[in-house]
N, C-alpha and C. Protein backbone atom coordinates (compact mmCIF):
# COMPACT_ATOMS: atom_id res chain seq x y z
N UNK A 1 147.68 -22.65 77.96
CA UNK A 1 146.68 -23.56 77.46
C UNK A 1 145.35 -22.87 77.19
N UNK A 2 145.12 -21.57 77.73
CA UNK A 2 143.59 -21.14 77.61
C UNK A 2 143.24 -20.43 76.46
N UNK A 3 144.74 -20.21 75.19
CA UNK A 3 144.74 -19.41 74.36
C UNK A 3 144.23 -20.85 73.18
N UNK A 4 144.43 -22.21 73.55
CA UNK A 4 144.24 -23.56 72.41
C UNK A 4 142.14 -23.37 72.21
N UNK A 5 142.61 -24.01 71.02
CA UNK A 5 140.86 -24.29 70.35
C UNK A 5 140.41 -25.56 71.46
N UNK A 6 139.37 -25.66 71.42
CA UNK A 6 138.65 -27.19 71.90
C UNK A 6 139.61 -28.17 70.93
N UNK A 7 138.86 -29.32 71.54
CA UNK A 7 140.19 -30.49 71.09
C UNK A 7 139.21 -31.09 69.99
N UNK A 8 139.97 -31.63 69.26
CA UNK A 8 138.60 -32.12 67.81
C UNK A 8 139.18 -33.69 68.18
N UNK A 9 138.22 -34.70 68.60
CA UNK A 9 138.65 -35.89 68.19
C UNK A 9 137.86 -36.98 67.24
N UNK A 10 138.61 -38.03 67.05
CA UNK A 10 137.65 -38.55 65.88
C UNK A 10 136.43 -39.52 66.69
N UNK A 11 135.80 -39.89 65.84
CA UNK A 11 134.70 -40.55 66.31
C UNK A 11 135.33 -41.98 67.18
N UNK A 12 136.11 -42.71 66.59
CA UNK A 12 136.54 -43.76 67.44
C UNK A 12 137.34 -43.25 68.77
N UNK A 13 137.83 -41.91 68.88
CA UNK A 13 138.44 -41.84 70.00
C UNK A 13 137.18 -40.71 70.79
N UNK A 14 136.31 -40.32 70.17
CA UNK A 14 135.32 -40.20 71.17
C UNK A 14 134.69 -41.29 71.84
N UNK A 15 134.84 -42.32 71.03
CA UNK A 15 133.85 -43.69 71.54
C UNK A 15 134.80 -44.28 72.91
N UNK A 16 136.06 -44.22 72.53
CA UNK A 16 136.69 -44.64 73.36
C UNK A 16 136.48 -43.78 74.85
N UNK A 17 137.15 -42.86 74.46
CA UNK A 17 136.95 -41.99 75.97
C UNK A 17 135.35 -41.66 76.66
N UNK A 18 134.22 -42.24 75.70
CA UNK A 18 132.95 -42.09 76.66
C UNK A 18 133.18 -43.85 76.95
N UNK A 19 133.69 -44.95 76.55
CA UNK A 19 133.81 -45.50 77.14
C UNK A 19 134.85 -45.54 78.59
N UNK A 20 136.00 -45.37 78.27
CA UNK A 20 137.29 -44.74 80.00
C UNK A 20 135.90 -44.21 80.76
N UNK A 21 135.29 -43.07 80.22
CA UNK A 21 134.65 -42.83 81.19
C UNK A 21 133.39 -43.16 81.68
N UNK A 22 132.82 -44.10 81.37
CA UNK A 22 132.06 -45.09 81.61
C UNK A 22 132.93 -46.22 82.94
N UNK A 23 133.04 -46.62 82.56
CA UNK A 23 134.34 -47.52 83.23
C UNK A 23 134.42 -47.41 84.29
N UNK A 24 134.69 -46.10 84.23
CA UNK A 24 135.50 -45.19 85.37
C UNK A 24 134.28 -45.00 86.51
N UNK A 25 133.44 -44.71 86.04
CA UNK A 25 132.14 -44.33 86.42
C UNK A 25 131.63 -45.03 87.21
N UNK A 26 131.51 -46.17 86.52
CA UNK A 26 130.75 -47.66 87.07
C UNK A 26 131.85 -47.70 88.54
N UNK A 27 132.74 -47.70 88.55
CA UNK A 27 133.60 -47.59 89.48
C UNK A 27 133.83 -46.89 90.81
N UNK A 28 133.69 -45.98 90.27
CA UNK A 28 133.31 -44.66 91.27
C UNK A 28 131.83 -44.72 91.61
N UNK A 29 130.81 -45.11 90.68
CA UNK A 29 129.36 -45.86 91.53
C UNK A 29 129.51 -46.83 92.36
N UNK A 30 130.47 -48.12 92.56
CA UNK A 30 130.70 -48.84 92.85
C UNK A 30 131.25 -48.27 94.64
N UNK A 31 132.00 -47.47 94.43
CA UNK A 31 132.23 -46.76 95.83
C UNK A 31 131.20 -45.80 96.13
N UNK A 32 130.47 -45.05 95.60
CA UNK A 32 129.60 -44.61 95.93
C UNK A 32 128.48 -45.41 96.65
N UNK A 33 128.24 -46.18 95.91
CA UNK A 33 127.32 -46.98 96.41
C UNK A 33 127.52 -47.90 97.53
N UNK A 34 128.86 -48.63 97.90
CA UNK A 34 129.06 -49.34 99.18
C UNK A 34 129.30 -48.43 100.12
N UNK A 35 130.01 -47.19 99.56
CA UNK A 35 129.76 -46.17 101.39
C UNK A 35 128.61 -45.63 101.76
N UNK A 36 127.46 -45.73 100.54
CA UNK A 36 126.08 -45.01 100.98
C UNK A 36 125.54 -46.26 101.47
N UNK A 37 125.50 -47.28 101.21
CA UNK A 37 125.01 -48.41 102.15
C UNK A 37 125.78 -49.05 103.66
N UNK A 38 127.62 -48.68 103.51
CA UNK A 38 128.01 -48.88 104.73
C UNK A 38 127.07 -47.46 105.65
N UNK A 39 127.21 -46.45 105.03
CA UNK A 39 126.63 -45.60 106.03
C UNK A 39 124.86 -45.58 106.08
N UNK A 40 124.38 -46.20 105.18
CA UNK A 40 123.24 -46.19 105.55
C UNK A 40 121.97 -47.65 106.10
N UNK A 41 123.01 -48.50 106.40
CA UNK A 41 122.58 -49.49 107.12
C UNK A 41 123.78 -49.73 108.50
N UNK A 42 124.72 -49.01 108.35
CA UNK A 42 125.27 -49.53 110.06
C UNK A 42 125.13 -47.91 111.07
N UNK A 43 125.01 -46.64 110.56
CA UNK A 43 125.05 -46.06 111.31
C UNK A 43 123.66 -45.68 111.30
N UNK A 44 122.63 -45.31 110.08
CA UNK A 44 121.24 -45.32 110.39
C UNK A 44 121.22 -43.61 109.87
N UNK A 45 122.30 -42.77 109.72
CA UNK A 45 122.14 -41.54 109.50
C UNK A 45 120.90 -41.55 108.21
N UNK A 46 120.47 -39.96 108.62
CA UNK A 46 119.62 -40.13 107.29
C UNK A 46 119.66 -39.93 105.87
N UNK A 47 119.33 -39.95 105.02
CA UNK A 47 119.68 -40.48 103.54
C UNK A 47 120.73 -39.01 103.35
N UNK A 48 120.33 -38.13 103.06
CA UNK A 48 120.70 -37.17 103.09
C UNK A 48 122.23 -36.48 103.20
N UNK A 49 122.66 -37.06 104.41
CA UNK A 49 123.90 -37.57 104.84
C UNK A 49 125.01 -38.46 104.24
N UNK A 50 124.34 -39.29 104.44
CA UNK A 50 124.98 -40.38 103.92
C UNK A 50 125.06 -40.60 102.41
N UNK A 51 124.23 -39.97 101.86
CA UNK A 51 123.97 -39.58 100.25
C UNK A 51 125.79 -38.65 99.96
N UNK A 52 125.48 -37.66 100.60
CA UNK A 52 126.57 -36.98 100.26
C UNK A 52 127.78 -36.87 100.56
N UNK A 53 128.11 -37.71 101.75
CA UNK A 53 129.41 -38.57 102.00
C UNK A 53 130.18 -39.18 101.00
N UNK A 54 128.68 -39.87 100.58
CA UNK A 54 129.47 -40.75 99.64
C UNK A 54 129.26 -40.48 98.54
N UNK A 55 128.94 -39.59 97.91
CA UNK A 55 129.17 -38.39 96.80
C UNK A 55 130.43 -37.80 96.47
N UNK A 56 130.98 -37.15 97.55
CA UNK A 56 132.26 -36.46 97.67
C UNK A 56 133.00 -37.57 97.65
N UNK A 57 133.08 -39.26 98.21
CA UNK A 57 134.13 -39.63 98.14
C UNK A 57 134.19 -40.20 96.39
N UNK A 58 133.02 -40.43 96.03
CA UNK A 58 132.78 -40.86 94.13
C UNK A 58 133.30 -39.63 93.70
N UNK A 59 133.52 -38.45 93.87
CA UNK A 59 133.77 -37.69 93.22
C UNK A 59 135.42 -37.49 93.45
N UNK A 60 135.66 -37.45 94.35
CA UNK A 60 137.27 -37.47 94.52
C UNK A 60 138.10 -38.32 93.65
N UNK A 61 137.32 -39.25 93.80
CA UNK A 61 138.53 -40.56 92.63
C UNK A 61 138.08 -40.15 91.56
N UNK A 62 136.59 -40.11 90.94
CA UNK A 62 136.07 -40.06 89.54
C UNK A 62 137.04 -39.02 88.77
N UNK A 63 136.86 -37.80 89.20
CA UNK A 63 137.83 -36.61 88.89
C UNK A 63 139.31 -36.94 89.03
N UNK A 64 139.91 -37.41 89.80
CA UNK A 64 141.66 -37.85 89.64
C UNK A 64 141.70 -39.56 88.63
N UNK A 65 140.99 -39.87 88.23
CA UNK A 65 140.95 -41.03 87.16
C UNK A 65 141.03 -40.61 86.24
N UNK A 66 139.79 -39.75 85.73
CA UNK A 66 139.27 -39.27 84.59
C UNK A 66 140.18 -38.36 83.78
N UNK A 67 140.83 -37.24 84.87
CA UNK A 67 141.73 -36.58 84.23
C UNK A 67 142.76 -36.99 83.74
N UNK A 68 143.44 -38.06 84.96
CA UNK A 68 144.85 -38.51 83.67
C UNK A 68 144.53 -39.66 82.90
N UNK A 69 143.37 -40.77 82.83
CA UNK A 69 143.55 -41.42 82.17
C UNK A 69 142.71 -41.14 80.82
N UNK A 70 141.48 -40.81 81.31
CA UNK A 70 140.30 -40.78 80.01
C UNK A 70 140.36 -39.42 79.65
N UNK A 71 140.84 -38.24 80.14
CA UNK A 71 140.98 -37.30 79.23
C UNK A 71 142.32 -36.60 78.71
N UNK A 72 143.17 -37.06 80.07
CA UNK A 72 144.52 -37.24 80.14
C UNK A 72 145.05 -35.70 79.38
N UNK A 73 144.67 -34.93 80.61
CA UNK A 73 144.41 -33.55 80.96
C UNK A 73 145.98 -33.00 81.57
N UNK A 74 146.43 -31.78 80.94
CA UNK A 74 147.60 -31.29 81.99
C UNK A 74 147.50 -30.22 82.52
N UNK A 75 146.07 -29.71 82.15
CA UNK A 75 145.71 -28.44 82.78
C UNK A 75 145.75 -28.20 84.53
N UNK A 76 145.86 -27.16 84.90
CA UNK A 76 146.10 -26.79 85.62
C UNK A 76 144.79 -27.61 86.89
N UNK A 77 145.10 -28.43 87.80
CA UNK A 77 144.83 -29.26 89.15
C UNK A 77 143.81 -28.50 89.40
N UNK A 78 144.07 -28.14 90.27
CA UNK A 78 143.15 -26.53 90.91
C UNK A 78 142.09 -25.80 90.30
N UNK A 79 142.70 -25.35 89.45
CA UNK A 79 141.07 -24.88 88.44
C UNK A 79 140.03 -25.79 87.49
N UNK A 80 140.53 -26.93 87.21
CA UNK A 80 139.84 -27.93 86.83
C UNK A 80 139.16 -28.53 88.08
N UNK A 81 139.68 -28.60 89.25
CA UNK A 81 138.90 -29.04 90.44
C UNK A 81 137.63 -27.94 90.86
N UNK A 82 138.01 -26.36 90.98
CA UNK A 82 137.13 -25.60 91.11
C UNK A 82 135.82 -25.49 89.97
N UNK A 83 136.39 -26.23 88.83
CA UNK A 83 135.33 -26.04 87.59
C UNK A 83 134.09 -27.28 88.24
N UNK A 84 134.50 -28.24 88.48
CA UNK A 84 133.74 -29.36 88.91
C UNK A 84 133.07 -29.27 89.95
N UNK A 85 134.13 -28.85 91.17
CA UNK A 85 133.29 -28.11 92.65
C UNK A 85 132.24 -26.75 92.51
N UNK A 86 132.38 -26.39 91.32
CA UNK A 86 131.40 -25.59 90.41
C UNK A 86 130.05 -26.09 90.01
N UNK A 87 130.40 -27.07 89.40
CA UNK A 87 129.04 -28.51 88.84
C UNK A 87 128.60 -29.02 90.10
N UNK A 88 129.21 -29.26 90.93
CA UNK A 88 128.37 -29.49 92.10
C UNK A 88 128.10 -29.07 93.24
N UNK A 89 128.18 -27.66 93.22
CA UNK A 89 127.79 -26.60 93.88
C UNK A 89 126.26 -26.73 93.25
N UNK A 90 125.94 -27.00 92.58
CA UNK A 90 124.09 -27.02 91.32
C UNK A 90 123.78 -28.26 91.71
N UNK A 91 124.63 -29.21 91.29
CA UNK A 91 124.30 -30.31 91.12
C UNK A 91 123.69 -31.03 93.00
N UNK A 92 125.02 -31.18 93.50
CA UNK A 92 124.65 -31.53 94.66
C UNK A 92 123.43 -31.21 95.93
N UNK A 93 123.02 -29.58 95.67
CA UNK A 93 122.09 -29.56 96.28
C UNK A 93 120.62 -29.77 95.66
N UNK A 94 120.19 -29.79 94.49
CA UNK A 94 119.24 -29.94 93.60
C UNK A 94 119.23 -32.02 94.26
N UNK A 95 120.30 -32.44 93.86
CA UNK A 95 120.25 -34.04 94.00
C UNK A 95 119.75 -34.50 95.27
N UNK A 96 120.06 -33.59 96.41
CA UNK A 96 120.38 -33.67 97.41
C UNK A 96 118.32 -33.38 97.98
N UNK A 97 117.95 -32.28 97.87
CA UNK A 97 116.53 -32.16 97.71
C UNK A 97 115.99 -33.17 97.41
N UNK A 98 116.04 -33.55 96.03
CA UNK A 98 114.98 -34.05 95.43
C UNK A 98 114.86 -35.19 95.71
N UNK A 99 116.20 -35.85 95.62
CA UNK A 99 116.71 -37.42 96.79
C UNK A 99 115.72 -37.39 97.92
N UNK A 100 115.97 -36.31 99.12
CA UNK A 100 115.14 -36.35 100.07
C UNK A 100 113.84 -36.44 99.63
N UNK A 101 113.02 -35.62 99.04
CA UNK A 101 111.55 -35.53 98.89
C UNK A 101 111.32 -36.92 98.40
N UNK A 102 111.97 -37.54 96.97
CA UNK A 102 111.47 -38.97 96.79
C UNK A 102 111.24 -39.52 98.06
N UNK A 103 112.25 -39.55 98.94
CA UNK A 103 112.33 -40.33 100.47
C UNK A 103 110.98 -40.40 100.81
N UNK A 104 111.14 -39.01 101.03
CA UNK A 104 109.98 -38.15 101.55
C UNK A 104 108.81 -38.89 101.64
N UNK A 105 108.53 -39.47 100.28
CA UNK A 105 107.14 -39.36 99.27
C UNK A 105 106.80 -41.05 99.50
N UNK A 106 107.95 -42.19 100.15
CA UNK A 106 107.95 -43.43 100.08
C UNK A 106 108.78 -44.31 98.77
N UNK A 107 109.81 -42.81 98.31
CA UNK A 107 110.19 -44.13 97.55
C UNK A 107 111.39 -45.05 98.20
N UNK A 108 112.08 -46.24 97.36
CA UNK A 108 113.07 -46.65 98.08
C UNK A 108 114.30 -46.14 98.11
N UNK A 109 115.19 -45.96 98.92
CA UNK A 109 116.36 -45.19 98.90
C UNK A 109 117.58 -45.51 98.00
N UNK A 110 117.51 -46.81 97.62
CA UNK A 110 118.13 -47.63 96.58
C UNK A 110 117.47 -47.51 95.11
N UNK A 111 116.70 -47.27 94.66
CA UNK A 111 116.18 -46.64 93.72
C UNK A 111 116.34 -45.07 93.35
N UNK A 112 116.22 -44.15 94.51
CA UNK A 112 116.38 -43.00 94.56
C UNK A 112 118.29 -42.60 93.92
N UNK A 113 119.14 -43.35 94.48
CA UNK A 113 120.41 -43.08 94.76
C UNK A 113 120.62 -43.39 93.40
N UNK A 114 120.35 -44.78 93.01
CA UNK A 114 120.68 -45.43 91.17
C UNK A 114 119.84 -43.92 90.23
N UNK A 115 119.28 -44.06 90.41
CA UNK A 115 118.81 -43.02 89.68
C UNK A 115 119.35 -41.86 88.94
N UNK A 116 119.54 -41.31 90.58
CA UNK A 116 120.54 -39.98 90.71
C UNK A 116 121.82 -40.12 90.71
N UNK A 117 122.38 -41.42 90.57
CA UNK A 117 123.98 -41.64 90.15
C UNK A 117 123.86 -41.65 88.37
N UNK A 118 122.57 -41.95 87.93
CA UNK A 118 122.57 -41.86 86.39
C UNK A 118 122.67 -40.76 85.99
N UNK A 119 121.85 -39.87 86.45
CA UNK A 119 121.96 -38.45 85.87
C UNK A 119 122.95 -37.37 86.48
N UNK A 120 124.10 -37.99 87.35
CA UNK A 120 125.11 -37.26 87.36
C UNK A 120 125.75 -38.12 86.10
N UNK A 121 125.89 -39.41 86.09
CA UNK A 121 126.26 -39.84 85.05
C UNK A 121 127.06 -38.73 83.88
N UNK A 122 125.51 -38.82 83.34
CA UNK A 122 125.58 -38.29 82.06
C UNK A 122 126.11 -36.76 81.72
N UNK A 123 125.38 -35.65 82.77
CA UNK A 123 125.42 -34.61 83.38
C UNK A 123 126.76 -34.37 83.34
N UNK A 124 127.81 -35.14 84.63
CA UNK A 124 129.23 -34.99 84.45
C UNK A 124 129.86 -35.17 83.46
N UNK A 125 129.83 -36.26 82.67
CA UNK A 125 130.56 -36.63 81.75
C UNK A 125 130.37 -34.89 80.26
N UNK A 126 129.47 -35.21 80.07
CA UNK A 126 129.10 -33.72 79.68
C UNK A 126 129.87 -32.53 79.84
N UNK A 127 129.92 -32.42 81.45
CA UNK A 127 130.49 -31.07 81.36
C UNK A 127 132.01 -30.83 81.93
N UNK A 128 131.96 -32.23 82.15
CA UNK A 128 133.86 -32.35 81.84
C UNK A 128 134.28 -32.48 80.74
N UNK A 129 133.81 -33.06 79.54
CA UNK A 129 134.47 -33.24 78.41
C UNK A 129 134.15 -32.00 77.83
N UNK A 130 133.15 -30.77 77.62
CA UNK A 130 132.65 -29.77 76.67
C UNK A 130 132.80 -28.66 77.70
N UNK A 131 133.49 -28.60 78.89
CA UNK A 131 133.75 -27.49 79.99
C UNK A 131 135.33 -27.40 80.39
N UNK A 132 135.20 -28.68 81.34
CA UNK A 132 136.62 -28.56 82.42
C UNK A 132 137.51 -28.72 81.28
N UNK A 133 137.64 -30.04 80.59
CA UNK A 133 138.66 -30.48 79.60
C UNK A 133 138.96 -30.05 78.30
N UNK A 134 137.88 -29.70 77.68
CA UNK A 134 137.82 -29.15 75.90
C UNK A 134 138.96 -28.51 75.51
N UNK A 135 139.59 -28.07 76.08
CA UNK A 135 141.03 -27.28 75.43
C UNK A 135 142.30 -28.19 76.01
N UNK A 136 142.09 -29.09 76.83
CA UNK A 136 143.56 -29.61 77.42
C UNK A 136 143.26 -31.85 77.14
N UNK A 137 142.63 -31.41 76.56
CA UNK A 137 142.38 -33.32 76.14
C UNK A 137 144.00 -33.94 75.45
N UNK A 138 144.09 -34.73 75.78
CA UNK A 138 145.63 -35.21 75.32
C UNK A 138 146.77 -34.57 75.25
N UNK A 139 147.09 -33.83 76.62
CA UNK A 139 147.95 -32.76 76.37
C UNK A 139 148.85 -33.28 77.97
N UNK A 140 148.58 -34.76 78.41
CA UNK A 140 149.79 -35.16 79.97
C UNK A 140 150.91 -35.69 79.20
N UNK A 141 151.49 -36.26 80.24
CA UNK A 141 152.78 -36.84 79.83
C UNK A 141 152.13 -38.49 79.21
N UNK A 142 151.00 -38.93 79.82
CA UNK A 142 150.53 -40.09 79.44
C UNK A 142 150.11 -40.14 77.71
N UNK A 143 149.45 -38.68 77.05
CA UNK A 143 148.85 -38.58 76.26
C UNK A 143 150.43 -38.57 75.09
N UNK A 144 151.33 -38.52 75.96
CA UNK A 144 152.65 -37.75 75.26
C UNK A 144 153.07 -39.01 74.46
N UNK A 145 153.19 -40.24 75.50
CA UNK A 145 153.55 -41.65 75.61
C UNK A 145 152.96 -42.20 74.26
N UNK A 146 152.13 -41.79 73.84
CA UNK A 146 151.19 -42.75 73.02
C UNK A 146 151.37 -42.08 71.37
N UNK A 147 151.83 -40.19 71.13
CA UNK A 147 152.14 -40.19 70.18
C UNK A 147 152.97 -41.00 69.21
């Protein structure tokens, strides 16, 4: 697969798949966001913590969704996981800072978190579709189904 061009798709099936991954997103915010509030109103840990708990667990599903459904990827598990654990090797501690200092500074922690779930948002979606995926987009058994 590493010898294929990037994947060319048309405009309606780009629209589509930034929508899947939208979707998907909202979803994986959706868990993000109830484990950063289970953990940050019953155990009291500090943001910090509990920020990135529930980071890793949004990211676990976001990434096993995304790949087979919205990019519907057959590339290789493992190195598409290391490409991402890559993105947030940057990502996570930069978020992770600056999260705190807002804290820091008085803002609210629920503001801070929406925020910074937007600009992984966009950020991820980005560099999964023009990084991890660009050569293996419609290439599972799901993508197979639909020729």
């Amino acid at each position: 697969m590493e010898n294929q061009q990037p994947v060319q798709l048309s405009a309606k099936e780009n629209f589509f798949q930034f929508l899947k991954f939208t979707m998907f997103s909202i979803s994986a915010g959706a868990i993000q966001f109830a484990s950063f509030t289970l953990l940050n109103e019953l155990t009291r840990l500090p943001y910090w913590p509990s920020y990135l708990i529930a980071l890793i667990l949004s990211v676990l599903y976001n990434f096993t969704v995304n790949r087979r459904f919205t990019f519907k990827s057959a590339n290789n598990i493992p190195v598409a996981m290391m490409q991402v654990l890559g993105y947030y090797c940057l990502f996570t501690p930069l978020s992770t800072w600056w999260g705190n200092a807002l804290i820091n500074l008085g803002w609210n922690e629920y503001v801070v978190l929406i925020g910074t779930m937007l600009i992984n948002f966009v950020t991820e979606f980005t560099f999964t579709r023009f990084v991890v995926f660009r050569k293996s987009i419609n290439t599972n058994d799901l993508a197979k189904k639909n020729v």
